[in-house]
C-alpha atoms as a PDB file:
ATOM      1  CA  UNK A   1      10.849 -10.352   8.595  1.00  0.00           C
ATOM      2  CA  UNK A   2       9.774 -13.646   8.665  1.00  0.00           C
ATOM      3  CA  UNK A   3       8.370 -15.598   5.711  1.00  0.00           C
ATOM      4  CA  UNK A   4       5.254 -16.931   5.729  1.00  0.00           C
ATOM      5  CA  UNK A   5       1.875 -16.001   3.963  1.00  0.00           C
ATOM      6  CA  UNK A   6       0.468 -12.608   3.856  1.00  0.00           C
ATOM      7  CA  UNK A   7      -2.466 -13.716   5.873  1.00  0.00           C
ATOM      8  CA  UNK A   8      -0.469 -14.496   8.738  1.00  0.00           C
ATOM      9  CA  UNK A   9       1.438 -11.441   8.724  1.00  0.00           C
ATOM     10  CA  UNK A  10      -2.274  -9.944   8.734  1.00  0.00           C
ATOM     11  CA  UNK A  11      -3.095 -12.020  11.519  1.00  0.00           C
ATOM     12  CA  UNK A  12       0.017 -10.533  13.291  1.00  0.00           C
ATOM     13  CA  UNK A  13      -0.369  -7.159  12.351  1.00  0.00           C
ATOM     14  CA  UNK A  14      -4.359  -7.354  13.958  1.00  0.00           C
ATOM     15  CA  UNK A  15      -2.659  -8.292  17.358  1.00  0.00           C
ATOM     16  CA  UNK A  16      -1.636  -4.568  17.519  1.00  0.00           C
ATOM     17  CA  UNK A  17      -3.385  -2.513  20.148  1.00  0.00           C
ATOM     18  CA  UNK A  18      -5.861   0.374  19.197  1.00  0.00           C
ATOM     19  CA  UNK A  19      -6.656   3.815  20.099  1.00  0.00           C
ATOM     20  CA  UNK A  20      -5.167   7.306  19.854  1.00  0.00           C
ATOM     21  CA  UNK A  21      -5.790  11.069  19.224  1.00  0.00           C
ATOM     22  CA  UNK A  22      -5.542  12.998  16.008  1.00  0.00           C
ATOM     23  CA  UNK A  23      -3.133  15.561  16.685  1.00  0.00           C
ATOM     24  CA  UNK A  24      -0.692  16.437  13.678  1.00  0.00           C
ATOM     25  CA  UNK A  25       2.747  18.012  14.851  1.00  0.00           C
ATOM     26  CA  UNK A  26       3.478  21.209  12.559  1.00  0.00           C
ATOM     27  CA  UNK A  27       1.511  21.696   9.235  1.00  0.00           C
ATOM     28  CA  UNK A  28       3.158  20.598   5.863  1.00  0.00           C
ATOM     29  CA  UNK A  29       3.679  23.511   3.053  1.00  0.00           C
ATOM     30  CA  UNK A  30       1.121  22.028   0.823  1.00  0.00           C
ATOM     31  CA  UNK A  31      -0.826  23.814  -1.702  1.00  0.00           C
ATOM     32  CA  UNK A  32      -4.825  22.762  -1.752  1.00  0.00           C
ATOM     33  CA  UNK A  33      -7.994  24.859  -1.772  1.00  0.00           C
ATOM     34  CA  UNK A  34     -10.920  23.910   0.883  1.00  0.00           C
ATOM     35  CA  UNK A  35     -12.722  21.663  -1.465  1.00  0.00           C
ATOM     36  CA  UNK A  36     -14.262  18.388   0.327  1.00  0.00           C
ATOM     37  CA  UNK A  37     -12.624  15.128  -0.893  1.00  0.00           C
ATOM     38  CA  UNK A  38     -14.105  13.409  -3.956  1.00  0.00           C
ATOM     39  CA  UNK A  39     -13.958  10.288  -5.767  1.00  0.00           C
ATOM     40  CA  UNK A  40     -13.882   6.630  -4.747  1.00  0.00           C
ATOM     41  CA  UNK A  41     -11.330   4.894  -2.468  1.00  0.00           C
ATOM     42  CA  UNK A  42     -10.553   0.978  -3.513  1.00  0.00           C
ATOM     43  CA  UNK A  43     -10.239  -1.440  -0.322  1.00  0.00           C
ATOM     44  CA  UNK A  44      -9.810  -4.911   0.530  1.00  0.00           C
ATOM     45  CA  UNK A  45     -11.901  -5.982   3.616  1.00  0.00           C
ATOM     46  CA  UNK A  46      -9.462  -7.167   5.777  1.00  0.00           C
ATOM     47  CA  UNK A  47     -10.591 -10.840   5.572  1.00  0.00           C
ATOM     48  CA  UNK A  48      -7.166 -12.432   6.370  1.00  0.00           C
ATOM     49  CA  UNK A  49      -7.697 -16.107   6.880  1.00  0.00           C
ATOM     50  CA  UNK A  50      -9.517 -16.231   4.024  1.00  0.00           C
ATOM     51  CA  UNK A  51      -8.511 -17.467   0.468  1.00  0.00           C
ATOM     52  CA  UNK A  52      -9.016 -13.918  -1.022  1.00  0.00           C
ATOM     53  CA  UNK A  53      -9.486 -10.604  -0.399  1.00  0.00           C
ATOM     54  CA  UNK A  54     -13.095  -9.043  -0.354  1.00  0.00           C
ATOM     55  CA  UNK A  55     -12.528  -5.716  -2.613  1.00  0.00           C
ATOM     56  CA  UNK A  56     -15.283  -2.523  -1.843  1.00  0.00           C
ATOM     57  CA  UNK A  57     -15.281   0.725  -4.015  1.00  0.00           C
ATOM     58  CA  UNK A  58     -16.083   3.083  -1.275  1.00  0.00           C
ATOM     59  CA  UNK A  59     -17.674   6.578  -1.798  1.00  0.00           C
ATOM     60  CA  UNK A  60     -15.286   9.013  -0.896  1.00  0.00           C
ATOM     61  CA  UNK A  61     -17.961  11.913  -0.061  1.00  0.00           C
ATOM     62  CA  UNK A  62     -20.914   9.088   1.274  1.00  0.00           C
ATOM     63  CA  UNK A  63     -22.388   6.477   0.614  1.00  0.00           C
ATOM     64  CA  UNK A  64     -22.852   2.969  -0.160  1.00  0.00           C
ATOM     65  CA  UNK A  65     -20.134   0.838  -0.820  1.00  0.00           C
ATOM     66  CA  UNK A  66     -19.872  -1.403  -3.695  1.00  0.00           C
ATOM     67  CA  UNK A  67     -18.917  -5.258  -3.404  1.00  0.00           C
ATOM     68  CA  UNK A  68     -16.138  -6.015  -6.317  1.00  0.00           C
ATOM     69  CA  UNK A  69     -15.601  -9.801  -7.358  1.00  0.00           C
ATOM     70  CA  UNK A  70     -12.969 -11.586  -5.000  1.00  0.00           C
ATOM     71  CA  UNK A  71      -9.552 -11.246  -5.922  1.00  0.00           C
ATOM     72  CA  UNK A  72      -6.252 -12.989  -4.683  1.00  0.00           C
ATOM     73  CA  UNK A  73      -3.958 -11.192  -1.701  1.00  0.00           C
ATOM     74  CA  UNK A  74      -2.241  -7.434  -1.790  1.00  0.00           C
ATOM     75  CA  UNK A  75      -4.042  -6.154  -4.750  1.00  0.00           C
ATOM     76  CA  UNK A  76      -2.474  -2.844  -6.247  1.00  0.00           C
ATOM     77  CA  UNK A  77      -4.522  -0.507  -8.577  1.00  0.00           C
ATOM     78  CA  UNK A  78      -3.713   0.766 -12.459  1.00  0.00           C
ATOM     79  CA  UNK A  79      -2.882   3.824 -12.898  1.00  0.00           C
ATOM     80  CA  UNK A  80      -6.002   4.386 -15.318  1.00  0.00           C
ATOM     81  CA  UNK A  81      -8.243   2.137 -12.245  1.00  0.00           C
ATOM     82  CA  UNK A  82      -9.370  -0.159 -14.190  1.00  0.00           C
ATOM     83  CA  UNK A  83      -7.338  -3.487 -13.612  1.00  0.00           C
ATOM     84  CA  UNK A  84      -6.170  -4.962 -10.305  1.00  0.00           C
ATOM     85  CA  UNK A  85      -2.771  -6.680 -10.525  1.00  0.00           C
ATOM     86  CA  UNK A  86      -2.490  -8.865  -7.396  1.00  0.00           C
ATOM     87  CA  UNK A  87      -0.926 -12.602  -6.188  1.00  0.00           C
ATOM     88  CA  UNK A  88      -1.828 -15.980  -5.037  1.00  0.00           C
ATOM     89  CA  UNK A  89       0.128 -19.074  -4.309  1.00  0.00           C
ATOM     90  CA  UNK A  90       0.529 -19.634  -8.382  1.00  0.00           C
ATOM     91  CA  UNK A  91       2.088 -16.061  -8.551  1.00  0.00           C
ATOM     92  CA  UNK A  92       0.935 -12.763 -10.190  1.00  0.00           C
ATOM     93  CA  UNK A  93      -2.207 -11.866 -12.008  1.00  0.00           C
ATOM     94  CA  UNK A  94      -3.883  -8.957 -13.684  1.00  0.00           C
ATOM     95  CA  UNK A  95      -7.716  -8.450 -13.698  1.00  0.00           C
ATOM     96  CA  UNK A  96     -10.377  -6.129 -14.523  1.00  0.00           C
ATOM     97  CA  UNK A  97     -11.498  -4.075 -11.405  1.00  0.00           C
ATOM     98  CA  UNK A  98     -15.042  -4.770 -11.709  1.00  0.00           C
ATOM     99  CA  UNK A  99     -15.999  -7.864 -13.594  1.00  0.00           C
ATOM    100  CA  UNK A 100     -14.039 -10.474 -15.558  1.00  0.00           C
ATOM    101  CA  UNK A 101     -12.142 -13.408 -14.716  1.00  0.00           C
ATOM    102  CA  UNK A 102      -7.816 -12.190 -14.110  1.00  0.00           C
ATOM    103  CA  UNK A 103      -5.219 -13.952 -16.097  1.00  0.00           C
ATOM    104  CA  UNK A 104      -1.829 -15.435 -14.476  1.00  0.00           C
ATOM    105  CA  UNK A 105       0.600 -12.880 -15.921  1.00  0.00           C
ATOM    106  CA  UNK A 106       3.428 -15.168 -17.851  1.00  0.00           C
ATOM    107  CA  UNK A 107       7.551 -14.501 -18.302  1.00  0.00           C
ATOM    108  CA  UNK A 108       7.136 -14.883 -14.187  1.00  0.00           C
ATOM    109  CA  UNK A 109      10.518 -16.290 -12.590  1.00  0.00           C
ATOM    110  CA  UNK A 110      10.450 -19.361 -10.718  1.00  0.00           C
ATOM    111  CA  UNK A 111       8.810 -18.974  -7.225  1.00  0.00           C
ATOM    112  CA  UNK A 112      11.218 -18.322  -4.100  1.00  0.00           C
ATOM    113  CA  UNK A 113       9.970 -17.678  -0.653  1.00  0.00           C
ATOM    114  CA  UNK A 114       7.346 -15.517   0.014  1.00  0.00           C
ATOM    115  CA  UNK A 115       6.796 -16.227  -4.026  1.00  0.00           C
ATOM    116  CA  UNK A 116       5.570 -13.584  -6.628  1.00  0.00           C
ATOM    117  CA  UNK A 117       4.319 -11.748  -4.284  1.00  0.00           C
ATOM    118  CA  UNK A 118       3.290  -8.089  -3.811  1.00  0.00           C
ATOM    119  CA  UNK A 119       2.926  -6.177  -7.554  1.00  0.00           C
ATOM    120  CA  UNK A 120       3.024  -2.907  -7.965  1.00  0.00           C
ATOM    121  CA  UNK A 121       2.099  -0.408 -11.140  1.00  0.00           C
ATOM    122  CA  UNK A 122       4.640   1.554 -13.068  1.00  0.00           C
ATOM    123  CA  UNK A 123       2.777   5.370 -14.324  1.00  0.00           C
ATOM    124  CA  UNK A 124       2.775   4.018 -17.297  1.00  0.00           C
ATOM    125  CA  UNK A 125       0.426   0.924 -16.966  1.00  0.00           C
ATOM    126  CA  UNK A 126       2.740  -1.262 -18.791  1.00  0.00           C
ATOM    127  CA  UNK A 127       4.844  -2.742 -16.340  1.00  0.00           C
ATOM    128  CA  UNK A 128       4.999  -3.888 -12.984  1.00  0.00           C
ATOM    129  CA  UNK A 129       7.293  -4.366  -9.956  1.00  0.00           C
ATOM    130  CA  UNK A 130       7.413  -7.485  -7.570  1.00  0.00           C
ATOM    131  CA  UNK A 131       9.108  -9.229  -4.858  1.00  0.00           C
ATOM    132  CA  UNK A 132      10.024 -12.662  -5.282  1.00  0.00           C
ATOM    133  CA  UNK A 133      12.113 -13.841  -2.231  1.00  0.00           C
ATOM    134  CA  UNK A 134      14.735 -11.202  -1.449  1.00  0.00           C
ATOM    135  CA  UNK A 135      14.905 -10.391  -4.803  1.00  0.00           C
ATOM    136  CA  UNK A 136      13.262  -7.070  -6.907  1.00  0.00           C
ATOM    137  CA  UNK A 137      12.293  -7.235 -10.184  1.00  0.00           C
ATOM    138  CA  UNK A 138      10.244  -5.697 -12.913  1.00  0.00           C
ATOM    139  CA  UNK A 139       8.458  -6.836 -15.922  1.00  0.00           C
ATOM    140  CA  UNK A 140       5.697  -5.869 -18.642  1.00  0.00           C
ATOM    141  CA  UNK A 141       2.089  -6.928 -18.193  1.00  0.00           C
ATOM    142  CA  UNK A 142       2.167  -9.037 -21.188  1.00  0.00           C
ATOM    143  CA  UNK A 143       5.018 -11.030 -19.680  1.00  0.00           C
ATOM    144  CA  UNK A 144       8.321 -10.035 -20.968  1.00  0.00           C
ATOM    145  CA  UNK A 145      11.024  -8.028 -20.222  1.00  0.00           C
ATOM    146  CA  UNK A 146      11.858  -9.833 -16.952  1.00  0.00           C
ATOM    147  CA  UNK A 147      14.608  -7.940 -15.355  1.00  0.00           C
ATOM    148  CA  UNK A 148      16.147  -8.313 -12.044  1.00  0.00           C
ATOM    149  CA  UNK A 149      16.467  -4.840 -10.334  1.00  0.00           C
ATOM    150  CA  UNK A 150      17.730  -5.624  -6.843  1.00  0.00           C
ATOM    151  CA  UNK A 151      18.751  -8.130  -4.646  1.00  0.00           C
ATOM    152  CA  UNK A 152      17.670  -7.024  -0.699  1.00  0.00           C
ATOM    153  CA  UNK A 153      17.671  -9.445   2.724  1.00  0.00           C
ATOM    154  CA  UNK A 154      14.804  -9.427   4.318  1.00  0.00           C
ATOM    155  CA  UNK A 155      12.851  -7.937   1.848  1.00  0.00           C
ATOM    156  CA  UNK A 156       9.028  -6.412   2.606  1.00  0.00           C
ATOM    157  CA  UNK A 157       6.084  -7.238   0.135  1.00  0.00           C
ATOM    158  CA  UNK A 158       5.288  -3.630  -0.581  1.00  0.00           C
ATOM    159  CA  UNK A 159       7.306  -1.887  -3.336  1.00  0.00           C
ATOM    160  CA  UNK A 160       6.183   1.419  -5.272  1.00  0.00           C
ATOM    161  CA  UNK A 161       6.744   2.785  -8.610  1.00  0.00           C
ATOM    162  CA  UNK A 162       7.457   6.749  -8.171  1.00  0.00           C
ATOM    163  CA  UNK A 163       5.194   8.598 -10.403  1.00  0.00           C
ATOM    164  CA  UNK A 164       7.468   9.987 -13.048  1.00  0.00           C
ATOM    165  CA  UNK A 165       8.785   6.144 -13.506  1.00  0.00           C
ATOM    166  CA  UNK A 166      12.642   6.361 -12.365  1.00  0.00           C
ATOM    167  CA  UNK A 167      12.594   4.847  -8.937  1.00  0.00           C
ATOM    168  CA  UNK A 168      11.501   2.249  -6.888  1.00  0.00           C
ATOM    169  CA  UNK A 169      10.041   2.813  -3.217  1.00  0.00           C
ATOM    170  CA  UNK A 170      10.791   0.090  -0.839  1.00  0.00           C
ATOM    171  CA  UNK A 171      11.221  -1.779   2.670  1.00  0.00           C
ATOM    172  CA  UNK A 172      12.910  -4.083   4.518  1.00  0.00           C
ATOM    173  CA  UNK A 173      12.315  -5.802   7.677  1.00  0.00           C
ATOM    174  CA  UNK A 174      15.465  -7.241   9.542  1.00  0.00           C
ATOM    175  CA  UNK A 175      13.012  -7.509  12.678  1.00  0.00           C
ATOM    176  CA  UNK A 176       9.187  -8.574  12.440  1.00  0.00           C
ATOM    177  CA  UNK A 177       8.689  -6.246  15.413  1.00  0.00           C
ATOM    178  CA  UNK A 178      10.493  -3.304  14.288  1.00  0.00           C
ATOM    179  CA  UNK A 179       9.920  -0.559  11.880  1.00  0.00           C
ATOM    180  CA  UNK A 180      11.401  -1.116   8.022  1.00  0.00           C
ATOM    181  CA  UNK A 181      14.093   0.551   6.465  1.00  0.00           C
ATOM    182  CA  UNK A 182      12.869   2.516   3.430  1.00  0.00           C
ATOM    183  CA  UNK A 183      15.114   3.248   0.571  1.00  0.00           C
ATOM    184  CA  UNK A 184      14.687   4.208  -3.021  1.00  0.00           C
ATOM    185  CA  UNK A 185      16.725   2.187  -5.979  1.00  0.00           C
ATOM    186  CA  UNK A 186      16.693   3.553  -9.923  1.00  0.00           C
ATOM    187  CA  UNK A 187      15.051   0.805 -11.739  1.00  0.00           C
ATOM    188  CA  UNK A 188      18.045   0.043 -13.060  1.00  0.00           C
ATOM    189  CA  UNK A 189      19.099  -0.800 -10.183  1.00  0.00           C
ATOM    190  CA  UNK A 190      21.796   1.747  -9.215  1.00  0.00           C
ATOM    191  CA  UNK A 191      21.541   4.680  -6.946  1.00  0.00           C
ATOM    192  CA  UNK A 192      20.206   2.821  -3.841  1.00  0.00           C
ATOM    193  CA  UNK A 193      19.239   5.597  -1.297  1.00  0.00           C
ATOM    194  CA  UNK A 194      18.475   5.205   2.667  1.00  0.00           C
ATOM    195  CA  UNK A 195      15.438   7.498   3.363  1.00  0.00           C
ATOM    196  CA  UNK A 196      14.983   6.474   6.670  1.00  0.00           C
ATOM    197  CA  UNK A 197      12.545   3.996   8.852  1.00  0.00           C
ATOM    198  CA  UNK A 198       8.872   2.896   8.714  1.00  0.00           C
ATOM    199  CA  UNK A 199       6.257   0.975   6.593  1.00  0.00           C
ATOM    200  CA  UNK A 200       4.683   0.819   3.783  1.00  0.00           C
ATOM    201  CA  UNK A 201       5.909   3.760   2.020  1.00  0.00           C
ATOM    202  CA  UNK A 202       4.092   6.123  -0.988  1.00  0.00           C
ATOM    203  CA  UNK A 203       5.054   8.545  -3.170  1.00  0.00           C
ATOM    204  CA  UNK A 204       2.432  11.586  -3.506  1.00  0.00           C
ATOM    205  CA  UNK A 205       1.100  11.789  -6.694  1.00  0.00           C
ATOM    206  CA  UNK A 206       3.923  14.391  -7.664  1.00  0.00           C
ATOM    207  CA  UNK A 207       6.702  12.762  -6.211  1.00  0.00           C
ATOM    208  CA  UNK A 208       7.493  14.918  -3.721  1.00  0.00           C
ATOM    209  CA  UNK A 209       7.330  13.464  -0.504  1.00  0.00           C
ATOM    210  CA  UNK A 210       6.557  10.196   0.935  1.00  0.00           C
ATOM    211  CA  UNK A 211       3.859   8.711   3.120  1.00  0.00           C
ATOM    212  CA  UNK A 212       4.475   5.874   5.969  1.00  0.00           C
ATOM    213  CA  UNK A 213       3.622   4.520   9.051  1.00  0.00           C
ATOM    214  CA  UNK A 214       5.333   3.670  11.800  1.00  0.00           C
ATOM    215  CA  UNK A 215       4.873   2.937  15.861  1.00  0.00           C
ATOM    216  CA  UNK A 216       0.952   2.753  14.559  1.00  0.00           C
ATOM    217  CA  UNK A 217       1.104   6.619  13.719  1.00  0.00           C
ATOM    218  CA  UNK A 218       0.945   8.139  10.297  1.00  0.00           C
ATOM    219  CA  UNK A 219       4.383  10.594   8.921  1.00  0.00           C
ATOM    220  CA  UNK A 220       4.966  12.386   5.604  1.00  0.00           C
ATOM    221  CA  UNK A 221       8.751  13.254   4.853  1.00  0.00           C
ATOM    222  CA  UNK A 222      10.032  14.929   1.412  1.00  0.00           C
ATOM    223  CA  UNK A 223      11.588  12.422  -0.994  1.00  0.00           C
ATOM    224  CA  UNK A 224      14.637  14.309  -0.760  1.00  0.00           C
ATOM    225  CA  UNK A 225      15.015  13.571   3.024  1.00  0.00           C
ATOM    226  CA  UNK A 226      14.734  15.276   5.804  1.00  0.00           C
ATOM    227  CA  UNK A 227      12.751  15.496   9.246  1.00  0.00           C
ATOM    228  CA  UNK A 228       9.166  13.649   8.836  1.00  0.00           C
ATOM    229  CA  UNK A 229       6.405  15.726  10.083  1.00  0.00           C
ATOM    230  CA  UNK A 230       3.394  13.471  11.825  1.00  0.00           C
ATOM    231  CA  UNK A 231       0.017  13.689   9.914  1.00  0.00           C
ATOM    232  CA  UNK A 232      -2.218  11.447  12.198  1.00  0.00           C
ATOM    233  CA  UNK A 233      -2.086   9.272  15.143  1.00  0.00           C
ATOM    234  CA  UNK A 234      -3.123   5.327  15.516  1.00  0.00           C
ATOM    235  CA  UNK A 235      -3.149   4.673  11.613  1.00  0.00           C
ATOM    236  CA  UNK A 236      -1.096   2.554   9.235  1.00  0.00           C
ATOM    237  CA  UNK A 237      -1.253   1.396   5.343  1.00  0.00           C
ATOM    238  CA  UNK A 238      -1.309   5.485   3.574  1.00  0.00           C
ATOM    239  CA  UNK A 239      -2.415   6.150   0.474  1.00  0.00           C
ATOM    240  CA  UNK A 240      -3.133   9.366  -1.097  1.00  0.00           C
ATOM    241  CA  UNK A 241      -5.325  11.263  -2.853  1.00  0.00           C
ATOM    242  CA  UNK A 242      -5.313  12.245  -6.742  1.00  0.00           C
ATOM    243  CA  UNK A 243      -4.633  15.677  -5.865  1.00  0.00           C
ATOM    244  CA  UNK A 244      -2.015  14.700  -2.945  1.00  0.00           C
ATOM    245  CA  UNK A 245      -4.163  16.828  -0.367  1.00  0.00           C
ATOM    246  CA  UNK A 246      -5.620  13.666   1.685  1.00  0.00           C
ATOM    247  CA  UNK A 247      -4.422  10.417   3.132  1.00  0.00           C
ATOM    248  CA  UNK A 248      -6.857   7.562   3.582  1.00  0.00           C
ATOM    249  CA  UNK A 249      -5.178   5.294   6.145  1.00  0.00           C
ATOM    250  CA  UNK A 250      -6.227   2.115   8.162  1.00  0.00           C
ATOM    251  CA  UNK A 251      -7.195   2.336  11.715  1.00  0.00           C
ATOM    252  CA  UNK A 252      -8.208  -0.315  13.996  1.00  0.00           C
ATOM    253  CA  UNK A 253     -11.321   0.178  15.923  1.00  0.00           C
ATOM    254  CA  UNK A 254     -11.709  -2.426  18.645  1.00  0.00           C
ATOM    255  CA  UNK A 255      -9.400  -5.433  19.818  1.00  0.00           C
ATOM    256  CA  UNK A 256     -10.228  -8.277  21.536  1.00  0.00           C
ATOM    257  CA  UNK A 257      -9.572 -12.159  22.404  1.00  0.00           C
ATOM    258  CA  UNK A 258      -7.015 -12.115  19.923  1.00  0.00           C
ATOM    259  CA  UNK A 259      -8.820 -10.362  16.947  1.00  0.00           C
ATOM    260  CA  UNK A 260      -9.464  -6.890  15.827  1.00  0.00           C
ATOM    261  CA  UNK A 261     -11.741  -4.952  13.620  1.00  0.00           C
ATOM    262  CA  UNK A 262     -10.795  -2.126  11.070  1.00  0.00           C
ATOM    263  CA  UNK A 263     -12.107   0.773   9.195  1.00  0.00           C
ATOM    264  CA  UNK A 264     -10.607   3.289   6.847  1.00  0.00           C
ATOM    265  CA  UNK A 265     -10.657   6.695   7.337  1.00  0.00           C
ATOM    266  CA  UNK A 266      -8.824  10.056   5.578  1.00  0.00           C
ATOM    267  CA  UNK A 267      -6.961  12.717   6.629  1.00  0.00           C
ATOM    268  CA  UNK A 268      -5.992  16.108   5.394  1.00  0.00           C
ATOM    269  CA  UNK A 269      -1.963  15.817   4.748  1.00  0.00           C
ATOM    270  CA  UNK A 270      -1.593  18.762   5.948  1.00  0.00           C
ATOM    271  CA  UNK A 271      -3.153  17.794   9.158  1.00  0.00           C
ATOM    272  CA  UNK A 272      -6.496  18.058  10.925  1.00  0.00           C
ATOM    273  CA  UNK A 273      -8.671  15.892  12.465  1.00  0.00           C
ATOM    274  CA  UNK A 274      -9.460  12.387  10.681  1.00  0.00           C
ATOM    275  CA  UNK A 275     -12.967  10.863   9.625  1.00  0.00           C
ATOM    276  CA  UNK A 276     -13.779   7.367   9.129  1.00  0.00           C
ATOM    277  CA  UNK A 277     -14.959   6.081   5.939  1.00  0.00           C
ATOM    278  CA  UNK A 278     -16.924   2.579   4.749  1.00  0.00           C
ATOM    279  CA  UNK A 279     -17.657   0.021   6.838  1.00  0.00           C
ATOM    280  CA  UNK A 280     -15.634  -1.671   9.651  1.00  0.00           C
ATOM    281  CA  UNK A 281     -14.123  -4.900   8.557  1.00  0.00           C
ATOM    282  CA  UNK A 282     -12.703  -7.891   9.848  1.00  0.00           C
ATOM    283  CA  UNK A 283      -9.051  -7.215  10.670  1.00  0.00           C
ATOM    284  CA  UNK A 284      -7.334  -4.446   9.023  1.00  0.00           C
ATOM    285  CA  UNK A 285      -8.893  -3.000   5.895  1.00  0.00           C
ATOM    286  CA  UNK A 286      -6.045  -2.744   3.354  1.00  0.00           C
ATOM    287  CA  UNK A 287      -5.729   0.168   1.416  1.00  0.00           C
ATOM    288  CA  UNK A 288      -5.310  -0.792  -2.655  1.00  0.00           C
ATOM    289  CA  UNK A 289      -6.210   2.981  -4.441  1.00  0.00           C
ATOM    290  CA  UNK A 290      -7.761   6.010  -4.773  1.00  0.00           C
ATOM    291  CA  UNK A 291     -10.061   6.873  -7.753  1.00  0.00           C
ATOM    292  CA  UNK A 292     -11.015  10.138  -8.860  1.00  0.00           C
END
């Protein structure tokens, strides 16, 4: 991939084109009642050439979105969603969701390209994952423990923790116009594993299986490996549920002269037809968490 700032890889990403039909291929063995989805979905309004991210709490069963104070680029939420840890050009910084002024997290290494870039939680709340350059590393939100985990070319902006805290979800890029590799790594940094190709990878909330996108539709595959099974069409960016019976994604919803327009919407993982949710954006809305 090539380095530059995550609002022009937003600005790339929007040149995608739109459209497609919500058709899953083959239902997932997944437990999960008929209950409607609940709680509140956590979203950054797409606003790429902009300084900072626009952050709504969105209603997931209706209603009227909530404006959250302006953070810096590819916020992640706490596992407790309270605090948003996210980056700027002076590196990482953690913040209350809803009010307060975030503090520049310190112990941070010295900026490569691309920066401190992209942090993710650990399940515990006390540490965090980032990518600085090609290089992986972890510390603790008070700013020590600074270890290096991995060292990866072409590294993507877009690591996860894995919910019981072992592993590290991640992708690489050797082509801007191709889907990622995505591999696991112990955070110790042994045990690297090839899962297979796509973007922006999740673990479900019990850790067993994994949520991408790729070629602008939306997969699950068991973190074990194995054949991926399509949830969704036209969709990117998936997140899941509390209960790991959803996906909200982000869909594009018209293209033109160079610019497109987004909206979230969610999905049952074990597939069925998709319905938006929240307002349509500027560009692509990016998906930051899921609240119950």
């Amino acid at each position: 991939m090539k380095r530059c700032s995550i609002a022009l890889l937003l600005a790339a990403l929007a040149l995608a084109a739109c459209g497609g039909d919500d058709e899953p291929s083959g239902r997932l063995a997944l437990s999960g009642g008929d209950d409607e989805p609940s709680g509140r979905l956590v979203l950054s309004a797409g606003e790429a050439f902009l300084a900072e991210d626009a952050i709504l709490l969105v209603p997931v069963g209706g209603g009227r979105a909530e404006r959250l104070p302006r953070r810096g680029w590819g916020a992640e939420l706490s596992p407790d969603g309270e605090q948003l840890a996210y980056w700027d050009s002076s590196g990482i910084h953690v913040a209350p969701l809803r009010r307060g002024p975030g503090r520049r997290l310190p112990g941070q290494p010295p900026q490569r390209e691309f920066a401190n870039a992209a942090p993710a939680w650990a399940p515990d709340g006390e540490r965090l994952v980032f990518v600085n350059g090609d290089r992986l590393y972890t510390i603790s939100t008070d700013g020590t423990g600074l270890r290096l985990v991995l060292v990866v070319r072409e590294l993507w902006p877009s690591p996860q923790w894995s919910p019981d805290g072992k592993q590290i979800l991640f992708e690489s890029h050797p082509s801007p116009d191709e889907p990622g590799t995505i591999e696991t790594v112990s955070v110790d940094g042994s045990g690297r594993r090839r899962l297979g190709r796509g973007d922006s990878p999740r673990f479900s909330p019990d850790g067993k299986w994994i949520a991408y996108s790729t070629d602008r539709d939306v997969y699950v595959v068991s973190a074990e490996g194995g054949d991926p099974r399509l949830v969704v069409r036209d969709g990117f960016s998936p997140i899941w549920s509390p209960d790991g019976r959803y996906l909200a994604f982000g869909r594009y919803t018209s293209c033109g002269e160079g610019a497109c327009s987004g909206r979230a919407f969610i999905v049952p993982v074990a597939g069925g037809n998709a319905r938006p949710l929240g307002p349509t954006v500027p560009d692509a809305p990016g998906l930051i968490g899921w609240i119950d």
